[in-house]
Every structure is written in C-alpha cells, then in structure tokens.
C-alpha atoms as a PDB file:
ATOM      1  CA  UNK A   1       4.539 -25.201 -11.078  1.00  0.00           C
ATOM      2  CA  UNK A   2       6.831 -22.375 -13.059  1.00  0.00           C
ATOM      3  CA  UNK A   3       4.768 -19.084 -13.312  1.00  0.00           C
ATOM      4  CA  UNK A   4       6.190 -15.907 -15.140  1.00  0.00           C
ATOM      5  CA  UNK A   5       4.766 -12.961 -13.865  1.00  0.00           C
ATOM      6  CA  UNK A   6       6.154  -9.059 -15.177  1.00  0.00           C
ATOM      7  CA  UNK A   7       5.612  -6.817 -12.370  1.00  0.00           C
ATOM      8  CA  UNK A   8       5.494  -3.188 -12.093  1.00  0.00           C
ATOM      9  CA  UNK A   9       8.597  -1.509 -11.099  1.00  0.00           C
ATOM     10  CA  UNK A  10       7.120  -0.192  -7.491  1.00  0.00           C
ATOM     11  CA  UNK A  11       5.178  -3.483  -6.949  1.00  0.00           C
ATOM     12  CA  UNK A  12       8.637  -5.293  -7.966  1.00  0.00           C
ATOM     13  CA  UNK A  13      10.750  -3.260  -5.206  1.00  0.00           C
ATOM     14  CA  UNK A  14       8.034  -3.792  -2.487  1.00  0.00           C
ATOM     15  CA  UNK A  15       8.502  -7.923  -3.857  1.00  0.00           C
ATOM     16  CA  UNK A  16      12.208  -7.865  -2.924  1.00  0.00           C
ATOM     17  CA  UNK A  17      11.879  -5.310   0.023  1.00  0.00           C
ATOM     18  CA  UNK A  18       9.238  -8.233   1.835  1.00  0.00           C
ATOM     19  CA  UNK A  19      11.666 -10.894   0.692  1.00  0.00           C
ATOM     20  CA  UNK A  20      14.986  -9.650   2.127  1.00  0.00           C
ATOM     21  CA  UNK A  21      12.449  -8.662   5.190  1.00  0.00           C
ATOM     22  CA  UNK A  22      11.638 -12.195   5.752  1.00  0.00           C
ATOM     23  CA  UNK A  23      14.979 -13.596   4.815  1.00  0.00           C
ATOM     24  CA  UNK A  24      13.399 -15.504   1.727  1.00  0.00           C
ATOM     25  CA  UNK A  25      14.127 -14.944  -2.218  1.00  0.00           C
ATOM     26  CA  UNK A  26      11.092 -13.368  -3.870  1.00  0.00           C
ATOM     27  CA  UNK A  27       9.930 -16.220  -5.555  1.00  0.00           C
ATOM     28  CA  UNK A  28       9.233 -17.614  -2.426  1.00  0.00           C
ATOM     29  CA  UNK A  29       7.847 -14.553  -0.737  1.00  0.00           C
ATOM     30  CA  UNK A  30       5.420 -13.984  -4.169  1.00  0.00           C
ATOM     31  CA  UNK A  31       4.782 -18.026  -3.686  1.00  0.00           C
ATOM     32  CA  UNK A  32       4.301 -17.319   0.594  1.00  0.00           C
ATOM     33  CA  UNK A  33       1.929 -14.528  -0.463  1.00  0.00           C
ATOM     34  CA  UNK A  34      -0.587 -15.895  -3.341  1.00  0.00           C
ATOM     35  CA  UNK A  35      -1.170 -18.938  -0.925  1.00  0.00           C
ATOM     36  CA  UNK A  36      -1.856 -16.453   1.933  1.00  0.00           C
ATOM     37  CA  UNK A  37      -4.775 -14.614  -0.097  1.00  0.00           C
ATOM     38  CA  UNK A  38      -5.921 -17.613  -2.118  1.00  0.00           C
ATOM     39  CA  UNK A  39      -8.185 -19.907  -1.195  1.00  0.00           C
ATOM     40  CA  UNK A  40      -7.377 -23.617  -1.333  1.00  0.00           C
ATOM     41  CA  UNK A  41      -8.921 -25.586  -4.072  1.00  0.00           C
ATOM     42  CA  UNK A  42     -12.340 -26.848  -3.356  1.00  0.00           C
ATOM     43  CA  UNK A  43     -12.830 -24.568  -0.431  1.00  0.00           C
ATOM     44  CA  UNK A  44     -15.232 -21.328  -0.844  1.00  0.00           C
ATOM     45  CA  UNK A  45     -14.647 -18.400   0.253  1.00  0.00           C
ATOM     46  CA  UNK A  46     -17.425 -17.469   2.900  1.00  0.00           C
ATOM     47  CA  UNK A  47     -19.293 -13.935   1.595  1.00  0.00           C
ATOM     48  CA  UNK A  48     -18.795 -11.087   4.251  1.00  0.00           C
ATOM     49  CA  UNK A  49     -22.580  -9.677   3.801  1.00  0.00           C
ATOM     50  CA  UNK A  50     -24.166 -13.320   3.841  1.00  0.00           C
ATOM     51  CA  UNK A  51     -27.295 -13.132   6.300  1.00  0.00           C
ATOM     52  CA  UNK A  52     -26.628  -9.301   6.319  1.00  0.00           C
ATOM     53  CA  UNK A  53     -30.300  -8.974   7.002  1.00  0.00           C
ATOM     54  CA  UNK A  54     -30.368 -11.772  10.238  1.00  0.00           C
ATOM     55  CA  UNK A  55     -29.588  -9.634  12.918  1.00  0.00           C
ATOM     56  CA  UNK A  56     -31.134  -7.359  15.237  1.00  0.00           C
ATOM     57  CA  UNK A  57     -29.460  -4.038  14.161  1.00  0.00           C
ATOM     58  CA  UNK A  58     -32.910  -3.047  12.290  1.00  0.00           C
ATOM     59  CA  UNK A  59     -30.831  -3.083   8.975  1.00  0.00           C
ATOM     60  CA  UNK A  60     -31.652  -5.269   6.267  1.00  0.00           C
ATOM     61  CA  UNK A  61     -30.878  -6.629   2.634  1.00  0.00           C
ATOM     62  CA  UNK A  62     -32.257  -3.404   1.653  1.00  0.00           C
ATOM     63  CA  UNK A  63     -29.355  -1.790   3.415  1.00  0.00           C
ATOM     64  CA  UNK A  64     -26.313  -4.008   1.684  1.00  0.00           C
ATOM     65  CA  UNK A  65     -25.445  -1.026  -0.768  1.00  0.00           C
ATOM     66  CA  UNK A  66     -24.858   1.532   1.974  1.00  0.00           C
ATOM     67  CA  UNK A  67     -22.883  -0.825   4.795  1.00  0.00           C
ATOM     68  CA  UNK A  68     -20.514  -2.008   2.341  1.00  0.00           C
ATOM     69  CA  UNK A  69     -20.085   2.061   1.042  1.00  0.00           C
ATOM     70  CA  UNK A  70     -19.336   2.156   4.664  1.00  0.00           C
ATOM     71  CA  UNK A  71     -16.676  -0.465   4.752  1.00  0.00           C
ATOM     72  CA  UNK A  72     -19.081  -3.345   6.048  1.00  0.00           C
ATOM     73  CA  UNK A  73     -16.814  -6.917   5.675  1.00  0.00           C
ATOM     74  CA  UNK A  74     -13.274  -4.807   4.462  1.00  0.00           C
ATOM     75  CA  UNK A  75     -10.306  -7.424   5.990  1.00  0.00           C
ATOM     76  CA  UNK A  76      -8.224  -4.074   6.266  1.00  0.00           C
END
C-alpha cells in the first residue's frame, strides 16, 4: 500500500532522526512505527479501566473519572 502523509516540520526531523537511528529509511521507520501502535485487523484493543470496579482496592465504577485524572491505564 502507497500512503502520502505531509508531516510537520519537527515531527518530520524526529521521522528521519529515528530512521538514521535504526539504520532504516523513514518510510520504513513511519511503516515500523504505525504497525507498532496499531492494532492488527480483527483484533480489539483490550480497555485499560475494564472491570475497574472488580478489585479489592474499595474503588469502584464510580471512581473511573478520578483514576484515569490520575493516570490510571497511561502506557507511558
């Protein structure tokens, strides 16, 4: 598949700075990338706060709003 994408400058110069990084041309780091963060097709993605309220913490559905203000399920 051919995909034209315009990218900022900055996010353009971090592109080619992780390319020549890996050793790769940044089509194939961009490519290396999206497949890294995407799902495959068919699978779903599993919901960090699913059965938020099953455990024995004393927090609850109730609480959702607040643990995720607190950075409940962040990958980073």
């Amino acid at each position: 598949m051919t995909l034209t994408v315009h990218l900022p400058g900055e996010v353009a110069a971090a592109l080619e700075a992780e390319a020549a990084r890996r050793g790769q041309t940044p089509d194939q780091t961009a490519a290396d990338l999206l497949a890294e963060r995407l799902p495959p097709p068919g699978v779903r993605r599993r919901l960090a706060f699913a059965a938020v309220g099953a455990s024995t913490s004393g927090r609850n559905a109730a609480d959702a709003d607040d643990m995720l203000a607190e950075g409940f399920g962040r990958d980073d």
